[in-house]
PDB file of N, CA and C in Angstrom:
ATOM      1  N   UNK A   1     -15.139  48.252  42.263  1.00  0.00           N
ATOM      2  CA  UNK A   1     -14.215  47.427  43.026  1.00  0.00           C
ATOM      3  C   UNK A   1     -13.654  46.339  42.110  1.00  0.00           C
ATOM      4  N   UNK A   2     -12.195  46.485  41.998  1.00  0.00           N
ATOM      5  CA  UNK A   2     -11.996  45.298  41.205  1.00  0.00           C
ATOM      6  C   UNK A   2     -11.573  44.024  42.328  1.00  0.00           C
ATOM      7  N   UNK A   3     -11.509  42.803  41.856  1.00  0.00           N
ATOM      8  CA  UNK A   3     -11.609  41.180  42.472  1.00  0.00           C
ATOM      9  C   UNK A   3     -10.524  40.619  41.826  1.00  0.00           C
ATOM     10  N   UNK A   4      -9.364  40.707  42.503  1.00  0.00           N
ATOM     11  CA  UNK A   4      -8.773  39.483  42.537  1.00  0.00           C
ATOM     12  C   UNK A   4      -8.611  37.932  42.782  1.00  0.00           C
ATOM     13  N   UNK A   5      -8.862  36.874  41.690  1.00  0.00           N
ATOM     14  CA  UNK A   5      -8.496  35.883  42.348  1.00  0.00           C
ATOM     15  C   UNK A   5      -7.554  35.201  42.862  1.00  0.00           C
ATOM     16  N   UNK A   6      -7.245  34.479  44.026  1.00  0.00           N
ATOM     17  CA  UNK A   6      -5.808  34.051  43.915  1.00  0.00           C
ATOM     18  C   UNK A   6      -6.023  32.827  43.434  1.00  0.00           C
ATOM     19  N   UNK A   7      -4.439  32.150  43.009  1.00  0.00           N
ATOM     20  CA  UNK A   7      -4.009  31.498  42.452  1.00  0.00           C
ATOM     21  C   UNK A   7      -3.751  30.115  42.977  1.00  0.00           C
ATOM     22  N   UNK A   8      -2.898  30.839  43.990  1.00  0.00           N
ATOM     23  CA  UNK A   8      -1.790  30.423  44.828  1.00  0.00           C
ATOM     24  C   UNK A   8      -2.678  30.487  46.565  1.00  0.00           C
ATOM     25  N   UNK A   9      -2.114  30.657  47.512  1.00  0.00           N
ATOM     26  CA  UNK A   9      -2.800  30.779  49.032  1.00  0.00           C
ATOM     27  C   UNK A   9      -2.568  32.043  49.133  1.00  0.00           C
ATOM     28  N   UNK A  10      -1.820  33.231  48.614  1.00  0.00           N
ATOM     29  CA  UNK A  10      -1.368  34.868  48.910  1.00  0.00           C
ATOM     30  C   UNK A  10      -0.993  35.338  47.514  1.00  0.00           C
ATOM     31  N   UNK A  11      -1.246  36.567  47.790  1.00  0.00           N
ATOM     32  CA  UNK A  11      -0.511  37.353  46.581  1.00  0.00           C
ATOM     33  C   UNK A  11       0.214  38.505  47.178  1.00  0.00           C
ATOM     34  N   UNK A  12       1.822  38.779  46.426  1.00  0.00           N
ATOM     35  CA  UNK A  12       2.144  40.159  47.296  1.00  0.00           C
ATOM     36  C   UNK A  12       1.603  41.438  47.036  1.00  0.00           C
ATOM     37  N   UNK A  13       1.621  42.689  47.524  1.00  0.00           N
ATOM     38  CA  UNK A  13       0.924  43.481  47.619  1.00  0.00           C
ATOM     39  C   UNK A  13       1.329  44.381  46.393  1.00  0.00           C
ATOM     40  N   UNK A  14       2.512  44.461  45.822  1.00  0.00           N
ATOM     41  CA  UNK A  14       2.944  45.037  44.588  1.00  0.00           C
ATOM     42  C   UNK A  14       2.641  44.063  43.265  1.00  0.00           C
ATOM     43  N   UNK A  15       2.200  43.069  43.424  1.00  0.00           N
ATOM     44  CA  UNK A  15       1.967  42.234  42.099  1.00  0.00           C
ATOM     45  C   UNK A  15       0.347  42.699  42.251  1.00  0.00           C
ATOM     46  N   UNK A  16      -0.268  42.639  43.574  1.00  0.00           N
ATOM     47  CA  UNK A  16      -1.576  43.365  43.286  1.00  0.00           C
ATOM     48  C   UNK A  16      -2.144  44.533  42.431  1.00  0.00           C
ATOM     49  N   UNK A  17      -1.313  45.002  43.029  1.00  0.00           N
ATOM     50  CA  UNK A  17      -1.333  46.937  42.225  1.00  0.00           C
ATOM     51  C   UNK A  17      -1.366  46.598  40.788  1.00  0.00           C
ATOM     52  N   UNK A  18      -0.477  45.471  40.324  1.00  0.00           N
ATOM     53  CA  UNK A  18       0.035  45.560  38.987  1.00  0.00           C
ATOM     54  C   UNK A  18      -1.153  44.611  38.429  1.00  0.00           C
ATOM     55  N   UNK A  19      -1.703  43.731  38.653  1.00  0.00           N
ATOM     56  CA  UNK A  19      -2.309  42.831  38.511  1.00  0.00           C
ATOM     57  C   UNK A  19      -4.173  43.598  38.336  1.00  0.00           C
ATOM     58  N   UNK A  20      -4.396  44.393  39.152  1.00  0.00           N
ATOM     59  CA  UNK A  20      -5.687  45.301  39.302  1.00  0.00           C
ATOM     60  C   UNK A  20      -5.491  46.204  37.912  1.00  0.00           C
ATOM     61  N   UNK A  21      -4.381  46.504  37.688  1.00  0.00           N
ATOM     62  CA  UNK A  21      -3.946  47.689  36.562  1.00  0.00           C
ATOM     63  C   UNK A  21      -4.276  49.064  37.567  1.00  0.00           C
ATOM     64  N   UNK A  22      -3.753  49.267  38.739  1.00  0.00           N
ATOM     65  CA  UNK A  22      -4.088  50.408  39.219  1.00  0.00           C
ATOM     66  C   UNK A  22      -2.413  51.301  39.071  1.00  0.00           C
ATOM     67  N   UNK A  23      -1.458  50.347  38.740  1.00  0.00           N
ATOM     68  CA  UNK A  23      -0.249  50.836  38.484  1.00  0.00           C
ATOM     69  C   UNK A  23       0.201  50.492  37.204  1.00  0.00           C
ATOM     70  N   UNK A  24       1.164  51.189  36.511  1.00  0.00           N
ATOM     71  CA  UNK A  24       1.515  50.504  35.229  1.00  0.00           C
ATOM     72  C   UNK A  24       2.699  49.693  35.418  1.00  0.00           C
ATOM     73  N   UNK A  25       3.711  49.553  36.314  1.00  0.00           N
ATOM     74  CA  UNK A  25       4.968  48.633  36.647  1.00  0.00           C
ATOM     75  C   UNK A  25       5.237  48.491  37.734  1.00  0.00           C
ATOM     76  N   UNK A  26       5.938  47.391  38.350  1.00  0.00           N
ATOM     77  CA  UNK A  26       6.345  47.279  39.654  1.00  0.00           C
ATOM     78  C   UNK A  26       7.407  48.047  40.256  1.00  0.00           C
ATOM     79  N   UNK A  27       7.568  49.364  39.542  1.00  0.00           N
ATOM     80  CA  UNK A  27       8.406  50.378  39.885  1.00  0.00           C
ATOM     81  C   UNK A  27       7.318  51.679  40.580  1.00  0.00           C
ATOM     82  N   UNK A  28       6.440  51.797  40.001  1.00  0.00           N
ATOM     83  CA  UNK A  28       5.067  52.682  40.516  1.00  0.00           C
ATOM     84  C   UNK A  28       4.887  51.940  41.405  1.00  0.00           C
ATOM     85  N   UNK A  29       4.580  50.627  41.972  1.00  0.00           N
ATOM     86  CA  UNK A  29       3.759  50.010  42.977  1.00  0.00           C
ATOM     87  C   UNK A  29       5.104  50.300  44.144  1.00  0.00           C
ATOM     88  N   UNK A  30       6.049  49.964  43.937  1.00  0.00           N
ATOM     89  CA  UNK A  30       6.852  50.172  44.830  1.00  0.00           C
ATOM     90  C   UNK A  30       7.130  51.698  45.526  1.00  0.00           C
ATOM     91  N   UNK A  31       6.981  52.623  44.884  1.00  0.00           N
ATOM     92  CA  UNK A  31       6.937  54.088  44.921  1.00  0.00           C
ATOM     93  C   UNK A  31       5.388  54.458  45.322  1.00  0.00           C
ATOM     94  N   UNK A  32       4.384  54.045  44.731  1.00  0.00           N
ATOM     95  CA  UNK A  32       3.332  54.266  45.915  1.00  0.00           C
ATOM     96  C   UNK A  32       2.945  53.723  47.184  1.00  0.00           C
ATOM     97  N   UNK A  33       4.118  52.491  47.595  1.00  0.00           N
ATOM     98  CA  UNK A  33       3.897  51.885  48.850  1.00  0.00           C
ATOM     99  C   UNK A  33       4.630  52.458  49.500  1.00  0.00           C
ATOM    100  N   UNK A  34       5.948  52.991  49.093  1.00  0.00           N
ATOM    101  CA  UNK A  34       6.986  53.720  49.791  1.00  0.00           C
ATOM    102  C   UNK A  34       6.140  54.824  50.539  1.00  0.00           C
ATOM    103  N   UNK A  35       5.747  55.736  49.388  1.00  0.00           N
ATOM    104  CA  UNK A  35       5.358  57.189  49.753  1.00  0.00           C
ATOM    105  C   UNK A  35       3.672  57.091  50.695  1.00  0.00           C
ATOM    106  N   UNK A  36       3.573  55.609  51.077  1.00  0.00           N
ATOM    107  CA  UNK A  36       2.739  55.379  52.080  1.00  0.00           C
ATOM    108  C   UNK A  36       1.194  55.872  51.658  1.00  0.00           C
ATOM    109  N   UNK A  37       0.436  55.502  50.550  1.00  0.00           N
ATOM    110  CA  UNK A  37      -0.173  55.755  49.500  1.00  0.00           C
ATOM    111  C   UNK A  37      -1.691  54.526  49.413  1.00  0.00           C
ATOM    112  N   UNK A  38      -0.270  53.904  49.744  1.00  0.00           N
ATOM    113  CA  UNK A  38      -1.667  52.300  49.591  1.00  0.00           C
ATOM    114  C   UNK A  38      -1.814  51.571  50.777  1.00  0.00           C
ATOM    115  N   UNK A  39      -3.176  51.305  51.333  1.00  0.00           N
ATOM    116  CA  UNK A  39      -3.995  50.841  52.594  1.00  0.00           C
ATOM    117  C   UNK A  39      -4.059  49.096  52.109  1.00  0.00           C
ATOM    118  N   UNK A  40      -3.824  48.354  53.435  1.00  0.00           N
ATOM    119  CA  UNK A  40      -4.266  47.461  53.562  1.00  0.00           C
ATOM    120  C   UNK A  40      -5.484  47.178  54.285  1.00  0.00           C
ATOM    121  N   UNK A  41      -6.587  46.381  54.719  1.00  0.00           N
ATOM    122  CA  UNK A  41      -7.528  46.864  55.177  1.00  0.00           C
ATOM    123  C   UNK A  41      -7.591  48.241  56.147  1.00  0.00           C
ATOM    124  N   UNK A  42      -7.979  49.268  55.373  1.00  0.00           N
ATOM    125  CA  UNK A  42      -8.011  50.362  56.433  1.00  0.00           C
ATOM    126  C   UNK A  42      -6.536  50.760  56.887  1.00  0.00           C
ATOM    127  N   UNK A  43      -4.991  50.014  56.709  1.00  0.00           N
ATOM    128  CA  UNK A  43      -4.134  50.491  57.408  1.00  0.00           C
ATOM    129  C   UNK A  43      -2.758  50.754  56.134  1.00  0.00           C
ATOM    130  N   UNK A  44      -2.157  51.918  56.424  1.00  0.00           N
ATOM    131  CA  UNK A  44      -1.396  52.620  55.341  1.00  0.00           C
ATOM    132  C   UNK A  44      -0.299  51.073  55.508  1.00  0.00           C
ATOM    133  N   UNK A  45       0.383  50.639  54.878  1.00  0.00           N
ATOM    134  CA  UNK A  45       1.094  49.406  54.427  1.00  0.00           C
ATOM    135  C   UNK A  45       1.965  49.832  53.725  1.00  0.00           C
ATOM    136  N   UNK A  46       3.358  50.004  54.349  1.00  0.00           N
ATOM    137  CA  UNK A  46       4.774  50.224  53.675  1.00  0.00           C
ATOM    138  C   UNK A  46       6.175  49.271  53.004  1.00  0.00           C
ATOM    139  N   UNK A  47       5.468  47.972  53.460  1.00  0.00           N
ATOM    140  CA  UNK A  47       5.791  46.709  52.644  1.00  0.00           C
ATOM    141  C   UNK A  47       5.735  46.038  51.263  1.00  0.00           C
ATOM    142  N   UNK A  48       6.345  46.175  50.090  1.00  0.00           N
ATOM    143  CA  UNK A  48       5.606  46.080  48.604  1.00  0.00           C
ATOM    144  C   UNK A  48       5.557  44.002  48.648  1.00  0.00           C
ATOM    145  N   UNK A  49       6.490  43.744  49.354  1.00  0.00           N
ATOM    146  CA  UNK A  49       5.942  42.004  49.555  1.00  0.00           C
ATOM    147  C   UNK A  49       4.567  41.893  50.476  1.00  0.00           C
ATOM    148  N   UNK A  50       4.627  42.683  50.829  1.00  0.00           N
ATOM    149  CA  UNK A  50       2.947  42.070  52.239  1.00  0.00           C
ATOM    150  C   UNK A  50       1.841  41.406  51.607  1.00  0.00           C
ATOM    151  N   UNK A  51       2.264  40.009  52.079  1.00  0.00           N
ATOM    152  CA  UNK A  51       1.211  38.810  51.576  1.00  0.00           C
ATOM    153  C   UNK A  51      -0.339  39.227  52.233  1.00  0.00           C
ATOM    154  N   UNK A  52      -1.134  38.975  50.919  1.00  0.00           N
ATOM    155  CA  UNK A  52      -2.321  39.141  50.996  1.00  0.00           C
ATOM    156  C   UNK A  52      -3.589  37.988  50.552  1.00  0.00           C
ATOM    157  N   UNK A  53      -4.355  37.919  51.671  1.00  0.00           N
ATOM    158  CA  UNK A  53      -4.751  36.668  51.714  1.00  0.00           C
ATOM    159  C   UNK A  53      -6.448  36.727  51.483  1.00  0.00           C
ATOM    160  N   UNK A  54      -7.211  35.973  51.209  1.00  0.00           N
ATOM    161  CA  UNK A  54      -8.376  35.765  51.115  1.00  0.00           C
ATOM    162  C   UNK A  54      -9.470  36.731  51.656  1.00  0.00           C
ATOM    163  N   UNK A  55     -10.059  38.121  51.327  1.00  0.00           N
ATOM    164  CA  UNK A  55     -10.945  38.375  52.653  1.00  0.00           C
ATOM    165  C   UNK A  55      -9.848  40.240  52.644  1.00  0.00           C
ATOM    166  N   UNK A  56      -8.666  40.240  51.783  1.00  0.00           N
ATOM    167  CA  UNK A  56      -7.927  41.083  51.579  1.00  0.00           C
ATOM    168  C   UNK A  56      -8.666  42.367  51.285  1.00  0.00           C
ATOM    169  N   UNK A  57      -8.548  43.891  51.800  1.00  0.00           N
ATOM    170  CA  UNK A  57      -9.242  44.689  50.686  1.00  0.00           C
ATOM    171  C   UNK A  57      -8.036  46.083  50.414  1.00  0.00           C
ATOM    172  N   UNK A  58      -7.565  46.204  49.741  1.00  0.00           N
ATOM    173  CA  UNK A  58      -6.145  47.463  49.192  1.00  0.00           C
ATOM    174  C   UNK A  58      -7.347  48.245  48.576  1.00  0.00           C
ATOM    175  N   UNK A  59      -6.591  49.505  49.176  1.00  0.00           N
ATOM    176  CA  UNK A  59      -7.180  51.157  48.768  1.00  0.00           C
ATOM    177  C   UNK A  59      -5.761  51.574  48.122  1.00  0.00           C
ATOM    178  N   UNK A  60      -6.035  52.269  47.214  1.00  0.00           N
ATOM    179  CA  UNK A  60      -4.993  53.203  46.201  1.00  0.00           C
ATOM    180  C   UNK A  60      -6.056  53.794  45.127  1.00  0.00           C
ATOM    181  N   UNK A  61      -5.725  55.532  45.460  1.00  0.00           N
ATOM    182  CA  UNK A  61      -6.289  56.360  44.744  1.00  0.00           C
ATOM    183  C   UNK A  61      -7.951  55.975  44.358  1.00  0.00           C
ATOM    184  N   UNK A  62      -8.404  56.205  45.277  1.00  0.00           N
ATOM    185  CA  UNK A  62      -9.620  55.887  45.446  1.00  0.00           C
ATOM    186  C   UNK A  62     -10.202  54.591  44.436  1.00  0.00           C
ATOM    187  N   UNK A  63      -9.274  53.566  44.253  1.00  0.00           N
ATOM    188  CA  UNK A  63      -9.588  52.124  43.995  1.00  0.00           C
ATOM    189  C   UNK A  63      -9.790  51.151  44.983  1.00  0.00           C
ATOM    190  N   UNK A  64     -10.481  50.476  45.151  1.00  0.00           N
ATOM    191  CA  UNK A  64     -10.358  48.852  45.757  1.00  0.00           C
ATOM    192  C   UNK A  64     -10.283  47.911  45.897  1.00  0.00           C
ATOM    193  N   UNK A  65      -9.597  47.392  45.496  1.00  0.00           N
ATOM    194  CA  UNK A  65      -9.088  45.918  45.159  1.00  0.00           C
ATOM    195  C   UNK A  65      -9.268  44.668  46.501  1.00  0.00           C
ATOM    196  N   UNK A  66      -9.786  43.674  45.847  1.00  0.00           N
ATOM    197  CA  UNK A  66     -10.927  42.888  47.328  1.00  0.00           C
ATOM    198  C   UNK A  66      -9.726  41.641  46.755  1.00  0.00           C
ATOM    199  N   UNK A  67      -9.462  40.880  47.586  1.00  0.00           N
ATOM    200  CA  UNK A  67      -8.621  39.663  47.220  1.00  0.00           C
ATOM    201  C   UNK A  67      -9.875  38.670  47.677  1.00  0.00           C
ATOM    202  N   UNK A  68      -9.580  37.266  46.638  1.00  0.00           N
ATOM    203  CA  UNK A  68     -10.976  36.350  46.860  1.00  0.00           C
ATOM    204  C   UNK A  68      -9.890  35.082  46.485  1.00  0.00           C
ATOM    205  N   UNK A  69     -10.242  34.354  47.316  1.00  0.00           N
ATOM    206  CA  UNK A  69     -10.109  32.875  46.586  1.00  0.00           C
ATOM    207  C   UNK A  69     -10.793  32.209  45.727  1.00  0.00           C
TER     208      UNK A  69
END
């Protein structure tokens, strides 16, 4: 499981992808949110801005990325 910290109070959900290294550009993150690919807790998430907050957990290709303050 990789751990994001935030920075800031949110992070969007395509700087995540990119930020975990589970994508290589914000052109992949956008194309695997499109093609409905990547879970926000438990729920498929078709938004590449969807603010993600403390307590966060993103599934893509059997990764998990936990958002933490």
């Amino acid at each position: 499981m990789e751990i994001i910290k935030l920075r800031d109070d949110y992070i969007k959900l395509g700087q995540a992808l990119k930020a975990a290294n589970v994508v290589e550009s914000g052109v992949m993150a956008k194309f695997a949110i499109q093609d409905g690919l990547v879970q926000v807790n438990g729920r498929i998430e078709l938004q590449r801005g969807k603010k993600l907050y403390d307590g966060d957990l993103v599934t893509f290709e059997n990764e998990t990325i936990k958002i933490e303050k």
